[in-house]
C-alpha atoms as a PDB file:
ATOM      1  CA  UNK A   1      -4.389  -4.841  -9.278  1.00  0.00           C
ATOM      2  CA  UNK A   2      -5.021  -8.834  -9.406  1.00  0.00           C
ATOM      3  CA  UNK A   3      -8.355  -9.462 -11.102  1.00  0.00           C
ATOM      4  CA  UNK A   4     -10.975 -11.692  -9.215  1.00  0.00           C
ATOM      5  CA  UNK A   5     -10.598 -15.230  -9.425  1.00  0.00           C
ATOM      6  CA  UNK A   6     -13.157 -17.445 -11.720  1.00  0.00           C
ATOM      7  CA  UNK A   7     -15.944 -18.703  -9.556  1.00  0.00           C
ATOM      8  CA  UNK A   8     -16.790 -22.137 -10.977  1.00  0.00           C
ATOM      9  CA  UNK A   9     -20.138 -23.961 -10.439  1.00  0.00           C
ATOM     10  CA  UNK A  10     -22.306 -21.323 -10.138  1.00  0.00           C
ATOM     11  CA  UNK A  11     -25.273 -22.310 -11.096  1.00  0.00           C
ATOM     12  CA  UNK A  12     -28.481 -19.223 -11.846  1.00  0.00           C
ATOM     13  CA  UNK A  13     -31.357 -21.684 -11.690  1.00  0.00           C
ATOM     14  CA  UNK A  14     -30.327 -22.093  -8.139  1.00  0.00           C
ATOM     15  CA  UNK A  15     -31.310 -20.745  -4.973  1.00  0.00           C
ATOM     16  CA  UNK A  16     -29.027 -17.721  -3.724  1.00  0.00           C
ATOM     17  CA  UNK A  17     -27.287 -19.241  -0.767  1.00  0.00           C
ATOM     18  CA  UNK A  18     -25.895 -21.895  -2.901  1.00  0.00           C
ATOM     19  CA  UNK A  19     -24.655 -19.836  -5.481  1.00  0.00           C
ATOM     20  CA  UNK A  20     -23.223 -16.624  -3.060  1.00  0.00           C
ATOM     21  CA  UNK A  21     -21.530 -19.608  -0.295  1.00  0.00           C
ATOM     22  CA  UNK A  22     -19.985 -20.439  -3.957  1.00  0.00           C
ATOM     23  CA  UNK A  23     -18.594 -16.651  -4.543  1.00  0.00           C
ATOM     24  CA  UNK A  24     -17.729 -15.872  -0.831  1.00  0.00           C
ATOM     25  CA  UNK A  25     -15.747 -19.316  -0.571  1.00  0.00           C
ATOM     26  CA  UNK A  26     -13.166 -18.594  -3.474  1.00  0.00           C
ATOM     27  CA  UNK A  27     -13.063 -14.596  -2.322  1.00  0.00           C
ATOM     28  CA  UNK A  28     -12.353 -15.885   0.760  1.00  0.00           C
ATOM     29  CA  UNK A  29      -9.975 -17.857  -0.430  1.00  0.00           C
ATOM     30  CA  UNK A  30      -8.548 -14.962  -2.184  1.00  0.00           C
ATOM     31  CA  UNK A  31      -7.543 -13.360   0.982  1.00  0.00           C
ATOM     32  CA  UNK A  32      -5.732 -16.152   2.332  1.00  0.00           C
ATOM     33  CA  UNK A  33      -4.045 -16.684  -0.680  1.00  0.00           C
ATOM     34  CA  UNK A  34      -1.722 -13.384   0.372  1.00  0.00           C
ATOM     35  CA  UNK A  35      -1.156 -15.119   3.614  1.00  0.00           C
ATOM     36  CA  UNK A  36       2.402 -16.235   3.121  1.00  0.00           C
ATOM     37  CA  UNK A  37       3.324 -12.628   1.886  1.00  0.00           C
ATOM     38  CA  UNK A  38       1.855 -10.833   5.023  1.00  0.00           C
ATOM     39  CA  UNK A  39       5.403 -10.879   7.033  1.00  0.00           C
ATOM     40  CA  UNK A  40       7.284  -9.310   4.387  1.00  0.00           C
ATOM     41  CA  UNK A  41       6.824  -5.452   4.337  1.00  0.00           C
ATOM     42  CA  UNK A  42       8.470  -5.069   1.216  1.00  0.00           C
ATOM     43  CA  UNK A  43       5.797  -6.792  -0.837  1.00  0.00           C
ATOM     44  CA  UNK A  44       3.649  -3.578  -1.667  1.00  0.00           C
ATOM     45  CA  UNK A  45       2.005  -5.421  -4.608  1.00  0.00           C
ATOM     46  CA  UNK A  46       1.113  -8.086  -2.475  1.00  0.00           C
ATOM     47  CA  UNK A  47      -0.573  -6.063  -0.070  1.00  0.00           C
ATOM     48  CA  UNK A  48      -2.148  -4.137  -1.886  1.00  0.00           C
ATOM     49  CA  UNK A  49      -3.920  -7.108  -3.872  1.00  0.00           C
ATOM     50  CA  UNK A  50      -4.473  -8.597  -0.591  1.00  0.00           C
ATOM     51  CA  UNK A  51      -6.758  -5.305   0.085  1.00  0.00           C
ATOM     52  CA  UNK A  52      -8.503  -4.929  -2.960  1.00  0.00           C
ATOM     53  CA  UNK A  53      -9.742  -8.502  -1.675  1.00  0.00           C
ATOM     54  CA  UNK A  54     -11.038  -7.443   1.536  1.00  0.00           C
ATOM     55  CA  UNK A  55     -12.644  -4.742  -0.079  1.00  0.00           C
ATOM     56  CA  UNK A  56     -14.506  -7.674  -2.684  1.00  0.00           C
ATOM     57  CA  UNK A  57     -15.022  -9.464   0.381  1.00  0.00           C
ATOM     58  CA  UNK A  58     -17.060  -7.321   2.318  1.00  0.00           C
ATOM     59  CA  UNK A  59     -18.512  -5.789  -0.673  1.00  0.00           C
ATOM     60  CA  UNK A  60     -20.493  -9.342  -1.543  1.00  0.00           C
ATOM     61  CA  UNK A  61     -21.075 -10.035   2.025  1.00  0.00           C
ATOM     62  CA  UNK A  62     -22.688  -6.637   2.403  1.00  0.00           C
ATOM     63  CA  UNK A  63     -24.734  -7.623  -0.650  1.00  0.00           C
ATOM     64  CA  UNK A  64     -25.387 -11.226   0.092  1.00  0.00           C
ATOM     65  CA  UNK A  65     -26.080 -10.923   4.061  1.00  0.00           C
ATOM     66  CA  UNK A  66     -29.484 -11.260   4.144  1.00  0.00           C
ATOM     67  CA  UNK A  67     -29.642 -14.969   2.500  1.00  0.00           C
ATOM     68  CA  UNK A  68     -27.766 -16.185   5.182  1.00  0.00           C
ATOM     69  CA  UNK A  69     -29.123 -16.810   9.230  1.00  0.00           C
ATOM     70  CA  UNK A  70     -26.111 -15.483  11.089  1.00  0.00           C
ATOM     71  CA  UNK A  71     -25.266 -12.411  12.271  1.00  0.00           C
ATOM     72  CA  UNK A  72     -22.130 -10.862   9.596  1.00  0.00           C
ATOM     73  CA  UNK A  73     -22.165  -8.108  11.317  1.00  0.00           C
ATOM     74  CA  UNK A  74     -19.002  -8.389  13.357  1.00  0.00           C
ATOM     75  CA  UNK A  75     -17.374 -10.091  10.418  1.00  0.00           C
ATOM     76  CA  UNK A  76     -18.072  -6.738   8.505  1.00  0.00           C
ATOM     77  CA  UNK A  77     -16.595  -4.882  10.892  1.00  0.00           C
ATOM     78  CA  UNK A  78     -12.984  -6.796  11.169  1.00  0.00           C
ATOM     79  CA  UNK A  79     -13.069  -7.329   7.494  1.00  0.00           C
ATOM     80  CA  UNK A  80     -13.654  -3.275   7.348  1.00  0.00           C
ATOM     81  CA  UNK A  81     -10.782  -2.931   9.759  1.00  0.00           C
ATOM     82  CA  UNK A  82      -8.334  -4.914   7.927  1.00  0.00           C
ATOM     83  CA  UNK A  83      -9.160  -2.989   4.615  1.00  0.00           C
ATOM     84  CA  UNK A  84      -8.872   0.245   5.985  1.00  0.00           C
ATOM     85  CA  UNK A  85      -5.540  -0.711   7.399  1.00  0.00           C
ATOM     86  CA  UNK A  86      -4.160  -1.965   4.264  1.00  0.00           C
ATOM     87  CA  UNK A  87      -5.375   1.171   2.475  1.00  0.00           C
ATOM     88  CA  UNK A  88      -3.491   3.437   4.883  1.00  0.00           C
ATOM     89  CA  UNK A  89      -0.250   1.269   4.599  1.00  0.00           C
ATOM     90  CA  UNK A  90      -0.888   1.494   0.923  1.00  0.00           C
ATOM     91  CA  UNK A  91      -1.271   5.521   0.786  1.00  0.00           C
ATOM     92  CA  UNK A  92       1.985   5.702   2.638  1.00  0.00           C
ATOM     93  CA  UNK A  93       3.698   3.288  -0.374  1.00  0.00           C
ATOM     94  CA  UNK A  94       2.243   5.835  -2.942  1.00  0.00           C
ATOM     95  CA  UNK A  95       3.637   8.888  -0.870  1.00  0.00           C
ATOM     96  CA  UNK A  96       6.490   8.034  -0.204  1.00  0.00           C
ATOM     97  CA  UNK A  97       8.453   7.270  -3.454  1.00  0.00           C
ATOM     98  CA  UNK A  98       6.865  10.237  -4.406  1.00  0.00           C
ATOM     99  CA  UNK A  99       8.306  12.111  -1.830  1.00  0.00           C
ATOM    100  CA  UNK A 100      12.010  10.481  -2.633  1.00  0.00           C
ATOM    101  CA  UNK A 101      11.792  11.396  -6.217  1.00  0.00           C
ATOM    102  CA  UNK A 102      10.902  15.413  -5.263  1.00  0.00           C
ATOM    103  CA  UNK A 103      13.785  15.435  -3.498  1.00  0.00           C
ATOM    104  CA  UNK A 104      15.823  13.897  -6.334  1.00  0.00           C
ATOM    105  CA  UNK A 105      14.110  16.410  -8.817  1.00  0.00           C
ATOM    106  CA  UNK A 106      15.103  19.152  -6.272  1.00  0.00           C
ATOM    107  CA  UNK A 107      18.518  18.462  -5.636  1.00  0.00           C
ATOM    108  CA  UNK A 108      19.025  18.002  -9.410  1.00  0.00           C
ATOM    109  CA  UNK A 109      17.819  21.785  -9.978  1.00  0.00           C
ATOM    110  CA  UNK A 110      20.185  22.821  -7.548  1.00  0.00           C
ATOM    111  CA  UNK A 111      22.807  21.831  -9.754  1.00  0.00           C
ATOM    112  CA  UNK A 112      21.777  22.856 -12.803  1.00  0.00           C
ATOM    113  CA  UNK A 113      21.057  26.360 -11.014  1.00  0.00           C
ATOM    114  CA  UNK A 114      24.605  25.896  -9.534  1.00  0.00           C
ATOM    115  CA  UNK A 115      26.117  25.156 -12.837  1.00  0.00           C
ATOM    116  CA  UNK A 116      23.923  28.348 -14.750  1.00  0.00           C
ATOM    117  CA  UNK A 117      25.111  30.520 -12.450  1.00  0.00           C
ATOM    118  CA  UNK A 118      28.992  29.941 -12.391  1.00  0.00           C
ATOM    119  CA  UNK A 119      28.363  29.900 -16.106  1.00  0.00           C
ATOM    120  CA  UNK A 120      26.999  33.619 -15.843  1.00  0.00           C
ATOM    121  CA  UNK A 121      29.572  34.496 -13.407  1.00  0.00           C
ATOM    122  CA  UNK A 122      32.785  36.775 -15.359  1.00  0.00           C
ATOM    123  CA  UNK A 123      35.247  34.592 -16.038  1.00  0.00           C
ATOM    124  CA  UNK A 124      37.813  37.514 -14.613  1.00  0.00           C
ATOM    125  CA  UNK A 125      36.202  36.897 -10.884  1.00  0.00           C
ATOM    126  CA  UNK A 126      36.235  33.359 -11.337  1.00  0.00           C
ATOM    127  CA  UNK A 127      40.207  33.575 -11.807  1.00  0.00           C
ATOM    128  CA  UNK A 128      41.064  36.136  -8.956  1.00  0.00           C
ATOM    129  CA  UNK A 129      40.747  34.528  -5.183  1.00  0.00           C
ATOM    130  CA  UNK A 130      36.966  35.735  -4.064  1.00  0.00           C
ATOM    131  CA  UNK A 131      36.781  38.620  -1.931  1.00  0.00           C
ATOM    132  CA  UNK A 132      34.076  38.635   0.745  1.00  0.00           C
ATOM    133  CA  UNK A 133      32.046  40.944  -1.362  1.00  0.00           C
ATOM    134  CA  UNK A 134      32.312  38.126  -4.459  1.00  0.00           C
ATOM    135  CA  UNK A 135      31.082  35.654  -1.935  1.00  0.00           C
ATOM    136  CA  UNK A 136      28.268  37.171  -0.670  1.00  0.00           C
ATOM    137  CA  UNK A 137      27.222  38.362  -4.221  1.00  0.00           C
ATOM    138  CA  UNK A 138      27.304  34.675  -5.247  1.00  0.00           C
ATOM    139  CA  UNK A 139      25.761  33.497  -1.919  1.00  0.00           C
ATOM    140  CA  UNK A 140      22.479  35.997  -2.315  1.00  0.00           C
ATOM    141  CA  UNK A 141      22.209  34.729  -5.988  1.00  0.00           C
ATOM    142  CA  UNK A 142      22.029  31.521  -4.877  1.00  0.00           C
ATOM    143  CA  UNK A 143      19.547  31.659  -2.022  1.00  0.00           C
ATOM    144  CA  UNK A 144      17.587  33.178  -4.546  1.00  0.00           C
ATOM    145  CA  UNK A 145      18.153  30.593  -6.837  1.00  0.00           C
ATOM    146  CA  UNK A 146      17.946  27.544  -4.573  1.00  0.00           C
ATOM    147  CA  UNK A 147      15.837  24.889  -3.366  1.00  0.00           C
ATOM    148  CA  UNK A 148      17.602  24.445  -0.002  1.00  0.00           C
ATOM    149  CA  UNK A 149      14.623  26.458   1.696  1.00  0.00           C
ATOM    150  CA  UNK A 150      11.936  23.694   0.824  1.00  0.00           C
ATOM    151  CA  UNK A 151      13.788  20.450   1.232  1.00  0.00           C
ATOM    152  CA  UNK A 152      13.454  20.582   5.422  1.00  0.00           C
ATOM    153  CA  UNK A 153       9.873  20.877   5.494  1.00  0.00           C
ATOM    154  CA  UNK A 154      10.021  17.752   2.571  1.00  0.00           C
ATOM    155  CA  UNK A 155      12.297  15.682   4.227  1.00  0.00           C
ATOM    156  CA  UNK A 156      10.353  16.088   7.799  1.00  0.00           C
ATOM    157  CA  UNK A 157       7.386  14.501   5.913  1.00  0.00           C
ATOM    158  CA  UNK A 158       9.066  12.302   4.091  1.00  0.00           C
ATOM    159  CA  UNK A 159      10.205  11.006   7.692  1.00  0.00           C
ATOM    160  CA  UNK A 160       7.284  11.156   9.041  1.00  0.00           C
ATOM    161  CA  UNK A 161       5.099   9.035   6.553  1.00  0.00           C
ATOM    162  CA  UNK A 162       7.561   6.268   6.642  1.00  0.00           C
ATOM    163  CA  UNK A 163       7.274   6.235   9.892  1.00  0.00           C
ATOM    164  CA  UNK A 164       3.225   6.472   9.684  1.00  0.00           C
ATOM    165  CA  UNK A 165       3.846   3.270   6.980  1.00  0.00           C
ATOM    166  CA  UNK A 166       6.196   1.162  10.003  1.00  0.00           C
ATOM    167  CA  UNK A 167       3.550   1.556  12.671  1.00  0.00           C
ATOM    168  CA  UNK A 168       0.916   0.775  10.279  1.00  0.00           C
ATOM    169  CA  UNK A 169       2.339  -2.131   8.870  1.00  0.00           C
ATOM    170  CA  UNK A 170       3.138  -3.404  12.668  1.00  0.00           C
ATOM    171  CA  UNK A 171      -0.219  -2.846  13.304  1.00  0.00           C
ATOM    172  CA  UNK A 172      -1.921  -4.505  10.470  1.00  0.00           C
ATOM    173  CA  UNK A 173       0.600  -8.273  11.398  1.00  0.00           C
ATOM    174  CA  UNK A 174      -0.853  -7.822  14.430  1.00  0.00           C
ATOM    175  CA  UNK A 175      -4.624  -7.938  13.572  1.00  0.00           C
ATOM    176  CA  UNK A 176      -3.360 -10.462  11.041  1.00  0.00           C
ATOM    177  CA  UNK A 177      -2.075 -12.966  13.519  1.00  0.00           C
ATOM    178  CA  UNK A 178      -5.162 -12.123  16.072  1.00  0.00           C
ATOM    179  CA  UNK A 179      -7.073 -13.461  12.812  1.00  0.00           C
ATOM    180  CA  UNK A 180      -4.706 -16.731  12.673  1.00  0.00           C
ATOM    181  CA  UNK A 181      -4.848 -17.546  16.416  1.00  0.00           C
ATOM    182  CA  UNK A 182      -8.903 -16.870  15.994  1.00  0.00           C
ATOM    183  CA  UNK A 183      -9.406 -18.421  13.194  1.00  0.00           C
ATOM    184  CA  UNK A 184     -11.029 -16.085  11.858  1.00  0.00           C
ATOM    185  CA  UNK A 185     -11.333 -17.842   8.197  1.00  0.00           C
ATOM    186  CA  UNK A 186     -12.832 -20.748   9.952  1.00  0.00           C
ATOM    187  CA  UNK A 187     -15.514 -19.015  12.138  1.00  0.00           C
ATOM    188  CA  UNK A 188     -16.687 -16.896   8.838  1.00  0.00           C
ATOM    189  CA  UNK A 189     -16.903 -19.929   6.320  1.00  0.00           C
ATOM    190  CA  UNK A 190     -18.841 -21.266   9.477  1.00  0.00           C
ATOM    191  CA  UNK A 191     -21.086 -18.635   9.618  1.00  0.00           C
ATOM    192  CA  UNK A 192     -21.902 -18.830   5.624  1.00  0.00           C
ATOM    193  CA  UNK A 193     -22.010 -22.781   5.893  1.00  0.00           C
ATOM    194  CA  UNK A 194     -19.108 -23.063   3.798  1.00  0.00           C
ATOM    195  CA  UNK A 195     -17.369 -26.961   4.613  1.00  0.00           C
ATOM    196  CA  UNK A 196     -14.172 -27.537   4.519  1.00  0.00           C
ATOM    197  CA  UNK A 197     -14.114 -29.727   1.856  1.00  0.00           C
ATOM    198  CA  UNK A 198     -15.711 -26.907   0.035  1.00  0.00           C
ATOM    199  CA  UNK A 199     -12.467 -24.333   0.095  1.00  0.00           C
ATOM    200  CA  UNK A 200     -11.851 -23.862  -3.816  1.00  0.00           C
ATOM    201  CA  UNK A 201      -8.790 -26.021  -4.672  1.00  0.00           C
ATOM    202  CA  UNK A 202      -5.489 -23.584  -3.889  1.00  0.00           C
ATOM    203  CA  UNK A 203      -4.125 -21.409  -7.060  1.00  0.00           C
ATOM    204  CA  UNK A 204      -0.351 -21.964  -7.707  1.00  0.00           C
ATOM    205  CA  UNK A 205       1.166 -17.821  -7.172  1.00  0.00           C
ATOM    206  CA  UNK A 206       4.659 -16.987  -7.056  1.00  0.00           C
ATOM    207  CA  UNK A 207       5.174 -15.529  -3.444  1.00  0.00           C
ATOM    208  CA  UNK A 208       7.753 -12.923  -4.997  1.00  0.00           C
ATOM    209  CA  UNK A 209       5.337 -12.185  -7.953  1.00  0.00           C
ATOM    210  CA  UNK A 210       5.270  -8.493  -8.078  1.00  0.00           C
ATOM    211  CA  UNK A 211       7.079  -7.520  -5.194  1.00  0.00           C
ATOM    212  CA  UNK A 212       9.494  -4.775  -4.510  1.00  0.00           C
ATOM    213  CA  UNK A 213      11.553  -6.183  -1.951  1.00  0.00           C
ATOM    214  CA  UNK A 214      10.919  -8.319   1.641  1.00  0.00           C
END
């Protein structure tokens, strides 16, 4: 998880407006800062840094609000949105590598099984040709033994949460381009009478930094 930028010029003898249009500014800057990384699913770090700076975000608006004379309110809510929605892309990254490497651990217990039980098997009826009697003998011990019965129901949901993560990630460029086209950035710094010319300076970061693939 990236740790929160440095807020410089903060000042305590000040007012509060001063010093919280200081902290929103660079956490809003924060945000943006993941904004060349946003059409490139593969960057799960990325994202998921990107959240945990919504979540700041919202968190300081909710507690600085009241010094300021606009309405947040519907600022909340899209920066709420957009959290939630990065959260439930990010669940789906957790699950399902998780889900990959089950399957992995499964399938490599079949063959160990496999392996123990021709092992176990008389080495007379492994010379002979198998009668249909040997075979189903062997085939009972292995049901028994097996994995096979559990893997459907794992790959189904393996299936299904990467699809859950493709239709939520979809979703999410969406809002994130109906932010661009509304300038969204500009109409909150607007609200918290944050100037242009006060953006922090931008922060030099890798676009590739962390990521698992584009």
């Amino acid at each position: 998880m990236a740790k929160p930028r440095p807020v410089a010029g903060v000042d305590p003898a000040r007012r509060v407006r001063p010093n919280a249009r200081r902290i929103l500014a660079t956490r809003i800057d924060e945000v943006w800062s993941y904004s060349d990384d946003v059409t490139h699913p593969g960057r799960l770090r990325q994202l998921h840094d990107m959240r945990i700076g919504f979540k700041r975000l919202r968190y300081l608006i909710e507690i600085f609000g009241d010094a300021f004379r606009a309405d947040l309110t519907p600022f909340l809510e899209e920066i709420r949105m957009m959290q939630d929605l990065l959260g439930d892309i990010h669940d789906r990254d957790v699950q399902v590598p998780m889900l990959q490497d089950h399957l992995e651990r499964l399938a490599t217990d079949d063959a160990e099984r496999a392996r123990d039980l021709l092992a176990r098997t008389p080495p007379a009826t492994r010379a002979r040709p198998s009668s249909e009697r040997d075979y189903r003998r062997f085939a009972a011990k292995w049901e028994r033994s097996s994995t096979s019965a559990r893997r459907p129901g794992i790959m189904a949901l393996l299936e299904r949460r990467t699809q859950e993560r493709d239709e939520l990630y979809a979703r999410f460029l969406t809002e994130w381009r109906r932010f661009e086209d509304t300038d969204f950035r500009g109409r909150l710094e607007s609200a918290l009478g944050i100037r242009p010319d006060e953006r922090p300076a931008p922060t030099r970061r890798s676009p590739r930094s962390g990521a698992t693939g584009d």
